[in-house]
N, C-alpha and C. Protein backbone atom coordinates (compact mmCIF):
# COMPACT_ATOMS: atom_id res chain seq x y z
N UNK A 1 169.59 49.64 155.86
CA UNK A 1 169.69 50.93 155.23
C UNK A 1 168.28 51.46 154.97
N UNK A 2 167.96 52.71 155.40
CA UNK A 2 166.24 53.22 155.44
C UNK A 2 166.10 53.37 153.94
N UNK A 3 165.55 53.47 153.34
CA UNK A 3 164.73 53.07 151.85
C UNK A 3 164.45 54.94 151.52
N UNK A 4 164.77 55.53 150.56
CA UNK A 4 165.10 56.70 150.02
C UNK A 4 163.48 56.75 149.44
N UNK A 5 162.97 57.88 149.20
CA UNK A 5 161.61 58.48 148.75
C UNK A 5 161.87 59.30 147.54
N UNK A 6 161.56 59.12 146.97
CA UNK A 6 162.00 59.82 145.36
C UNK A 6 160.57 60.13 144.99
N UNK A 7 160.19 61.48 145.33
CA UNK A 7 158.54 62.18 145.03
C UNK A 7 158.51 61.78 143.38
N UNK A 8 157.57 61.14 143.18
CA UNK A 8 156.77 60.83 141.79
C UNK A 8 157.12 59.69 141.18
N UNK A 9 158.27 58.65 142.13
CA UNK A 9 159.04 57.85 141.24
C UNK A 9 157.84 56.85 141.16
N UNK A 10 156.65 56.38 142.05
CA UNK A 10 155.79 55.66 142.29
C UNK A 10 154.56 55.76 141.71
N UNK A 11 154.36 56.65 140.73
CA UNK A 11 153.36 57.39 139.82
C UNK A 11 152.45 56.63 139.29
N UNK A 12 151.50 56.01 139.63
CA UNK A 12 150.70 55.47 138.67
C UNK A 12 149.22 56.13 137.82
N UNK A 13 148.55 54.77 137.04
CA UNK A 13 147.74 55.74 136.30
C UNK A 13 146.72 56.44 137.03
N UNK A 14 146.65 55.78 138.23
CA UNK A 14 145.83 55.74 139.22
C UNK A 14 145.74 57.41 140.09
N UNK A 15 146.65 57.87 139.80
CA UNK A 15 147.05 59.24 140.70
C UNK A 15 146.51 60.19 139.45
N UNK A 16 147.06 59.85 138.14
CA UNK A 16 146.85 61.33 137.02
C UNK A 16 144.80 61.24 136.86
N UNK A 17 143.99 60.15 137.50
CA UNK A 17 142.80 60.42 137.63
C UNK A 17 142.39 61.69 137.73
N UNK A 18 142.84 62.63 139.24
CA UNK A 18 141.97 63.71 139.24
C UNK A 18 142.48 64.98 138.27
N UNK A 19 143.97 64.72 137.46
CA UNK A 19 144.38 65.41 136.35
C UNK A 19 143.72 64.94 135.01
N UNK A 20 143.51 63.92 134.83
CA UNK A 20 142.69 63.78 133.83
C UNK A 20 141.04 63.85 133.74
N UNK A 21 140.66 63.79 134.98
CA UNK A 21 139.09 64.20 134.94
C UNK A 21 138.95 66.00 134.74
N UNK A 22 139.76 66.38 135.68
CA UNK A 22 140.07 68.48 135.14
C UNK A 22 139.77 68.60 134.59
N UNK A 23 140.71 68.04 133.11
CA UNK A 23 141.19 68.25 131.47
C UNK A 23 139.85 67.71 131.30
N UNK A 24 139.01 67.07 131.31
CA UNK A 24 137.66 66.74 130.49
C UNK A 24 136.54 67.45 130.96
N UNK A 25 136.95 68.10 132.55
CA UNK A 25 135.78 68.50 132.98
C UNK A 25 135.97 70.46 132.08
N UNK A 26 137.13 71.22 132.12
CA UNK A 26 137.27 71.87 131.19
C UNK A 26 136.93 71.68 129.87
N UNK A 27 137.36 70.64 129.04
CA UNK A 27 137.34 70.56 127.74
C UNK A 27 135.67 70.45 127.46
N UNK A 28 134.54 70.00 128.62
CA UNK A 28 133.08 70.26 128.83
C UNK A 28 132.75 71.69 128.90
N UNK A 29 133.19 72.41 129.78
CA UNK A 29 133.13 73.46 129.99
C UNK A 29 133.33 74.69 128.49
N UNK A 30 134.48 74.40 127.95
CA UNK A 30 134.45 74.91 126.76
C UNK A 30 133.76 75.25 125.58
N UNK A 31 133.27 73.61 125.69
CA UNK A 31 132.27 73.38 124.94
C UNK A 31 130.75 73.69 125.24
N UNK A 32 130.71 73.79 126.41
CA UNK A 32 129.14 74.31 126.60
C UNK A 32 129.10 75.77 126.54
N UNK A 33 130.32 76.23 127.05
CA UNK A 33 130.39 78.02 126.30
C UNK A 33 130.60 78.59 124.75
N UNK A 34 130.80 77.61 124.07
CA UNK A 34 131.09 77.20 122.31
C UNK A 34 129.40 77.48 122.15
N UNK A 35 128.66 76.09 122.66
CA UNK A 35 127.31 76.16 122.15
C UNK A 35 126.24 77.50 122.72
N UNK A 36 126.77 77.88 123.93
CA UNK A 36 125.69 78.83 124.50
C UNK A 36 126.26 79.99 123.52
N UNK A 37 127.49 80.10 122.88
CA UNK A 37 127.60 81.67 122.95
C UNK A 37 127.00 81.42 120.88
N UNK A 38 127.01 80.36 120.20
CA UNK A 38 125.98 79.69 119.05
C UNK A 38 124.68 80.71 119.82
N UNK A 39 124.21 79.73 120.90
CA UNK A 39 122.46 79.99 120.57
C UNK A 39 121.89 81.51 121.19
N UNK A 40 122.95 82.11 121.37
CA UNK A 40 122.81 83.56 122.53
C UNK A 40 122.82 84.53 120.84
N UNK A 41 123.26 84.02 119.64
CA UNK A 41 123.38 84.73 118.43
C UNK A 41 122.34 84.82 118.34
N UNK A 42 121.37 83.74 117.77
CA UNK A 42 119.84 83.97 117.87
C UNK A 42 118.78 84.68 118.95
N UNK A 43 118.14 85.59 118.12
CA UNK A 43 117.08 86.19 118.61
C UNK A 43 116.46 86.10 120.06
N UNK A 44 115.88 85.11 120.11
CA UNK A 44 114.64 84.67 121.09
C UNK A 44 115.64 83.67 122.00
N UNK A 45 116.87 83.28 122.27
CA UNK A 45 117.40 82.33 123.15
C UNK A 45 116.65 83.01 124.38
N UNK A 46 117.06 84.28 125.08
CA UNK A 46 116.97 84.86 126.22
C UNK A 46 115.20 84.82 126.59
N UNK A 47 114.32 85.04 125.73
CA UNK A 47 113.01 84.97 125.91
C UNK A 47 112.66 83.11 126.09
N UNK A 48 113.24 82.77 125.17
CA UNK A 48 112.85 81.03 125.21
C UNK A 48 113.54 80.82 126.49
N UNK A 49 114.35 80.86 127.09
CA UNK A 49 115.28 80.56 128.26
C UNK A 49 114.81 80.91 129.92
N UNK A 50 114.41 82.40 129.62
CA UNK A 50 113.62 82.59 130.86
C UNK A 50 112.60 82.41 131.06
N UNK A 51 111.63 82.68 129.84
CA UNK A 51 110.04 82.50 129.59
C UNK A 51 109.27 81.51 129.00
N UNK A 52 110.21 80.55 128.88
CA UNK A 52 109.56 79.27 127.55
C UNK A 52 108.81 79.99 126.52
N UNK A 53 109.83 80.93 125.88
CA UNK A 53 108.84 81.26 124.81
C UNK A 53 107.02 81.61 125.22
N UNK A 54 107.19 81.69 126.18
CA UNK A 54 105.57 82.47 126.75
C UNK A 54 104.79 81.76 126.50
N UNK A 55 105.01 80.04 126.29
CA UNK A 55 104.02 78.91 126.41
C UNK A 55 103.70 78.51 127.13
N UNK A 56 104.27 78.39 127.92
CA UNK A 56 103.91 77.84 129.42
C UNK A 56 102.36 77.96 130.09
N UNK A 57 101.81 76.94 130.28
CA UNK A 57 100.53 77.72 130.60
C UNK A 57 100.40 78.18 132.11
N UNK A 58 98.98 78.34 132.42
CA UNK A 58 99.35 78.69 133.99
C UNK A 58 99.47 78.04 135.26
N UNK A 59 99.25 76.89 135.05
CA UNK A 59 99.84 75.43 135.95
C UNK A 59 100.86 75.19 135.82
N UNK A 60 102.08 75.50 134.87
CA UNK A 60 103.59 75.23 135.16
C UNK A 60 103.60 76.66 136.24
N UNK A 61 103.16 77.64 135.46
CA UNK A 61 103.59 78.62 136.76
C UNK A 61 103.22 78.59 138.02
N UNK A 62 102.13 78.41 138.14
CA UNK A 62 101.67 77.89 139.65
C UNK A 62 102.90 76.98 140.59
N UNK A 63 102.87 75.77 139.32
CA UNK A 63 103.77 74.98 140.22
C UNK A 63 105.26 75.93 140.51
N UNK A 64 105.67 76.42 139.60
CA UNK A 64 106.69 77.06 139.86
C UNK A 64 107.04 78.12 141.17
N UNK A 65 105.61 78.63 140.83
CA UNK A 65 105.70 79.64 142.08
C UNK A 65 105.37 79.06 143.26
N UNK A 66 104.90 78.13 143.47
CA UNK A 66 104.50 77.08 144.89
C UNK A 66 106.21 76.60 144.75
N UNK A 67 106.92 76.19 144.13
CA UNK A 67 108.60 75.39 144.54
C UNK A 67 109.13 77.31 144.74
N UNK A 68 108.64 77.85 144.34
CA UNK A 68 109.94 79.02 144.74
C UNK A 68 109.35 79.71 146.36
N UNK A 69 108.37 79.12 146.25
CA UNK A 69 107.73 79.68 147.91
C UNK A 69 108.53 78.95 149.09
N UNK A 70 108.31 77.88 148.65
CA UNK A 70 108.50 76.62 149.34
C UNK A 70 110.50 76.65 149.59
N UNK A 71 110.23 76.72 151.42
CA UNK A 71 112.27 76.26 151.08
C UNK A 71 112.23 76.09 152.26
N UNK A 72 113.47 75.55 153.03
CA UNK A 72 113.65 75.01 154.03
C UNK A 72 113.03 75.95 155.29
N UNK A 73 113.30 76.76 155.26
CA UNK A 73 112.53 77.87 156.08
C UNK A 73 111.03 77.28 156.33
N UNK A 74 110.15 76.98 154.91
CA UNK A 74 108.86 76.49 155.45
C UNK A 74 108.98 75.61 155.91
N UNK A 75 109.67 74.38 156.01
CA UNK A 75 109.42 73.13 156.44
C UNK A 75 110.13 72.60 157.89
N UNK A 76 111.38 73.34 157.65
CA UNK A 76 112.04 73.65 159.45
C UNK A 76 112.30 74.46 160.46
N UNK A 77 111.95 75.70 160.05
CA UNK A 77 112.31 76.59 160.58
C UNK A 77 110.50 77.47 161.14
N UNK A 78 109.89 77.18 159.95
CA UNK A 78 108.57 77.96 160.70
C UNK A 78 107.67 76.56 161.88
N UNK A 79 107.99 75.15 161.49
CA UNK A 79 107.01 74.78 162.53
C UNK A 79 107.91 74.78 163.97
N UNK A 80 108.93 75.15 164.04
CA UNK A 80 109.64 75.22 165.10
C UNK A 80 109.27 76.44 165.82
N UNK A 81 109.03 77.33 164.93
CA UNK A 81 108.72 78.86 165.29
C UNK A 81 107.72 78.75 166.35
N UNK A 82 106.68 78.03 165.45
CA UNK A 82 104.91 77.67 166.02
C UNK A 82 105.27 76.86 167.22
N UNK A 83 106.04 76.26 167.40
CA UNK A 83 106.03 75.05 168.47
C UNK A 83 106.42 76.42 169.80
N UNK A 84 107.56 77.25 169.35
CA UNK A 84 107.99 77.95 170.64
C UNK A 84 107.42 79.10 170.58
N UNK A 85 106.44 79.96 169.79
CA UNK A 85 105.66 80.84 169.80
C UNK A 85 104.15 80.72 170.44
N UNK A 86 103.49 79.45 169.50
CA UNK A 86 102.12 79.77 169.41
C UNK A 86 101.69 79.79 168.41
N UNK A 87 100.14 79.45 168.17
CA UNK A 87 99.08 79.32 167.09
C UNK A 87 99.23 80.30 166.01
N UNK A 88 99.42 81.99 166.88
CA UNK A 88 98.91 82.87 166.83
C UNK A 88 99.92 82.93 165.25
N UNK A 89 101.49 82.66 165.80
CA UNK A 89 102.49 82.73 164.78
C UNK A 89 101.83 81.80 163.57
N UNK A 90 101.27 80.84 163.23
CA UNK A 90 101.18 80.18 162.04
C UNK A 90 99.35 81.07 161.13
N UNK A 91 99.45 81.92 161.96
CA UNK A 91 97.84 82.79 161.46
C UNK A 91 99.51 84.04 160.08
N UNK A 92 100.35 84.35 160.98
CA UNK A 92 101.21 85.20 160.62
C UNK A 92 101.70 84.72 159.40
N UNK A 93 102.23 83.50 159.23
CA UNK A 93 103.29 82.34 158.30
C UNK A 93 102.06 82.62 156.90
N UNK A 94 100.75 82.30 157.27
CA UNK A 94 99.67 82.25 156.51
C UNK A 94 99.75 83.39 155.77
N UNK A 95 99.76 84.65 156.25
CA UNK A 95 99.57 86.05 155.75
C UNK A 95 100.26 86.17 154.88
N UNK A 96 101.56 85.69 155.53
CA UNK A 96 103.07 85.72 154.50
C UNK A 96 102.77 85.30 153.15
N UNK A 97 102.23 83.89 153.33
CA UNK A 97 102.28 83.12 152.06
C UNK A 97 100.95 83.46 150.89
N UNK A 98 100.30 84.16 151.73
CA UNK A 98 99.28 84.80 150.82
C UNK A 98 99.22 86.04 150.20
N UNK A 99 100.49 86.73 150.49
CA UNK A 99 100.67 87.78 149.99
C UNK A 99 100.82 87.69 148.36
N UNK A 100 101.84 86.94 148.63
CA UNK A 100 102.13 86.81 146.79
C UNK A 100 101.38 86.34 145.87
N UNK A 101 100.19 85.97 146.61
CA UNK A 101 99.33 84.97 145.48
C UNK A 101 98.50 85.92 145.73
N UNK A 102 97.69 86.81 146.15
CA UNK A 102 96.77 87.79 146.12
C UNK A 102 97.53 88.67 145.49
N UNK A 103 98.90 88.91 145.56
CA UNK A 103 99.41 90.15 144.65
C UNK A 103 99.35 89.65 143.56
N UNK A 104 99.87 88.56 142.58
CA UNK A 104 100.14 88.35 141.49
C UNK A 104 98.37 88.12 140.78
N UNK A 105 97.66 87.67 141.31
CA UNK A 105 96.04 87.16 141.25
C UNK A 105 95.69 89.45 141.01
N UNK A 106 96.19 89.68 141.40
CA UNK A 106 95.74 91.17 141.01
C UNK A 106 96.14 92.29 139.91
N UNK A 107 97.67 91.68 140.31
CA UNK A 107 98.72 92.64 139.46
C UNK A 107 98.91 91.70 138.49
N UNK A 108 99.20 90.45 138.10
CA UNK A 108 99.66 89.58 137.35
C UNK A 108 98.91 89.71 135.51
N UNK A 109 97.84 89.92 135.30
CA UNK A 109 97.30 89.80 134.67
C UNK A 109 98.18 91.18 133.34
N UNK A 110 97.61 92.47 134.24
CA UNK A 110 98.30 93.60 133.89
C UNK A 110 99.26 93.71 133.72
N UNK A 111 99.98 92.99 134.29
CA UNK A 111 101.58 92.78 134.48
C UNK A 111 102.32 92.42 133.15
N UNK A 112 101.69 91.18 132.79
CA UNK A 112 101.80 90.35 131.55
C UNK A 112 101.66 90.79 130.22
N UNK A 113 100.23 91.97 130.13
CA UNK A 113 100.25 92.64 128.87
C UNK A 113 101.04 93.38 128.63
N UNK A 114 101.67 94.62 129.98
CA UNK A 114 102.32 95.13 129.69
C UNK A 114 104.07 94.37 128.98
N UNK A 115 104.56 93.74 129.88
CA UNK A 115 105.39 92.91 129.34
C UNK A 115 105.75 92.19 127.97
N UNK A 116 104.54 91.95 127.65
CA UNK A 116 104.12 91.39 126.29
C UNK A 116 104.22 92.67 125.37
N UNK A 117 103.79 93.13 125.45
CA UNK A 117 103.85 94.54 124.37
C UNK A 117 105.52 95.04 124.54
N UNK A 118 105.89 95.36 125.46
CA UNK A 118 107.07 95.90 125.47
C UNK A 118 108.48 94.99 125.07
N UNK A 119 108.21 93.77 125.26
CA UNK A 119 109.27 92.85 125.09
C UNK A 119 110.23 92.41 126.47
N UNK A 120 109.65 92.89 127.66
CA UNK A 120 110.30 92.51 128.27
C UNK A 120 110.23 91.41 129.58
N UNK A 121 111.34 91.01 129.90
CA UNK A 121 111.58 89.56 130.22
C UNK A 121 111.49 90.24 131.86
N UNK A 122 111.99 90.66 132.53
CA UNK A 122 112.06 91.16 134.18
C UNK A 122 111.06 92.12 134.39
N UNK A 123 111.08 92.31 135.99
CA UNK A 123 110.05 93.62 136.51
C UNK A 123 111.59 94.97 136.15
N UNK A 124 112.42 94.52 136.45
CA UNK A 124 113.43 95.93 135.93
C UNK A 124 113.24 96.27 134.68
N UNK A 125 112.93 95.45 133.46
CA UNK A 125 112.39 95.19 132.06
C UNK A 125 111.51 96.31 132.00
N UNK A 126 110.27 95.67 132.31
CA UNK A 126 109.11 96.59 132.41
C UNK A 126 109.09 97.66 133.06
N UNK A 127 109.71 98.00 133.63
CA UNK A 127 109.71 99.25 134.57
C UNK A 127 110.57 100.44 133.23
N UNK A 128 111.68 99.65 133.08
CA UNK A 128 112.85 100.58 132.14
C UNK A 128 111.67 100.81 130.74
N UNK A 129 111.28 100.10 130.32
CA UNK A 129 110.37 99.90 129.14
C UNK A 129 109.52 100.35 129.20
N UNK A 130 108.10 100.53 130.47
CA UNK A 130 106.84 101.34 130.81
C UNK A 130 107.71 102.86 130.95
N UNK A 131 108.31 102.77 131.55
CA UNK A 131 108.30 104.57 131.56
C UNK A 131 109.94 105.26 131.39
N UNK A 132 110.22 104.29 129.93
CA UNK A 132 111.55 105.61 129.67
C UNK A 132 112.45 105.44 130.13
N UNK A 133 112.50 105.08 131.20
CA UNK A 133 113.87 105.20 132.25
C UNK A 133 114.98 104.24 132.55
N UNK A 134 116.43 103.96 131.80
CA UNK A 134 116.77 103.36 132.03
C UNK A 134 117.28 103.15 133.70
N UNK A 135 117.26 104.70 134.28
CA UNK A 135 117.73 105.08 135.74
C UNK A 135 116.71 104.09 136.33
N UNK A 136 115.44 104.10 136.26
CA UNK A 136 114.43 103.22 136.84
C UNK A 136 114.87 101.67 136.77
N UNK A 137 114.84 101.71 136.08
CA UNK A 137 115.64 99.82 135.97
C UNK A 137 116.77 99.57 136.35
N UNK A 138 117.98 100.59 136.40
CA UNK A 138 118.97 100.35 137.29
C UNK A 138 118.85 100.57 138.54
N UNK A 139 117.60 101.34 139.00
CA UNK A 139 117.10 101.09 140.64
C UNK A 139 116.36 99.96 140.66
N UNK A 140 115.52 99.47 139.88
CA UNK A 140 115.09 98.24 140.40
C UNK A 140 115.83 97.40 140.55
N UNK A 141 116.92 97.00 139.79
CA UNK A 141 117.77 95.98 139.61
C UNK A 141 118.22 95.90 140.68
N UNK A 142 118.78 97.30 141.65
CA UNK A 142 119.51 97.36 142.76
C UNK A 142 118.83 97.08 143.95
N UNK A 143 117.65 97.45 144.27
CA UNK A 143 116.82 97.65 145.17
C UNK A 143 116.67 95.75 145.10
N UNK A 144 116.27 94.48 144.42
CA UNK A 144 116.15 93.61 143.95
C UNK A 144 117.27 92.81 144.35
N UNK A 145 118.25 93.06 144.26
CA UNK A 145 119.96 92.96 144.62
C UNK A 145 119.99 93.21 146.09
N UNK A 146 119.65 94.55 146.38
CA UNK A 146 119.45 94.86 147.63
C UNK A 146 119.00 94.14 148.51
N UNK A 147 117.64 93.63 148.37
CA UNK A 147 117.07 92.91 149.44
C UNK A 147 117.11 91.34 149.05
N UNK A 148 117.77 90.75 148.12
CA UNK A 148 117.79 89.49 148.16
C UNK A 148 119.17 89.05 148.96
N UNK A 149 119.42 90.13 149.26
CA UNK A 149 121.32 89.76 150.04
C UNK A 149 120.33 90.14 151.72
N UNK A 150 119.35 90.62 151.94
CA UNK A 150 119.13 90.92 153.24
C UNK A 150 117.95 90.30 153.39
């Protein structure tokens, strides 16, 4: 006589695992939106959070901005470039990567006071904050949006 299948009759504790990891991985979840929406009451969370409280000196940023330069693109994708291009392409890669550090080495300084005086945390920040305009900061925001999707 073939042996009948009765869905769930075979249930062990062994199966409610990925139901009981859910329930804890939620009941985490809860709780870390409990404490963020605590420290989002206070003042300075959003400044301490993006800006370390504006301690940071300028060797965390460096390093920071050297890891946000840095991504797979530099390490697989451009010496491959050079291998099927030419020299000429890694004179180009160079330009690239020096842009931002000659811009910020220029603008950065200025950048910062203004920021500092105004209170604000983004370049949409400062822009809405230097001149009035909240329309200005909802174009930067977009334009920002814009080209990080392209």
């Amino acid at each position: 006589m073939p042996e009948t299948i009765v869905p769930g009759a075979n249930q062990s504790v062994e199966s409610n695992a990925g139901l009981i990891t859910f329930i804890l991985y939620t009941l985490g979840v809860f709780a870390l939106a409990v404490i963020s929406s605590r420290l989002l009451k206070r003042k300075n969370f959003l400044s301490e959070y993006f800006l370390g409280s504006r301690g940071l000196g300028m060797w965390a940023f460096a390093l920071t901005f050297a890891a946000t330069s840095s991504s797979g693109g530099s390490f697989m994708g451009f010496p491959s470039k050079i291998y099927t291009h030419g020299w000429i392409l890694a004179l180009w890669i160079a330009s690239y990567m020096m842009v931002p550090v000659l811009t910020m080495g220029l603008l950065g300084k200025r950048l910062n006071q203004v920021a500092r005086k105004s209170g604000a945390i983004t370049i949409p920040d400062v822009l809405c904050n230097r001149f009035e305009s909240a329309t200005l900061g909802g174009l930067a925001t977009g334009l920002i949006v814009f080209f990080m999707a392209f």
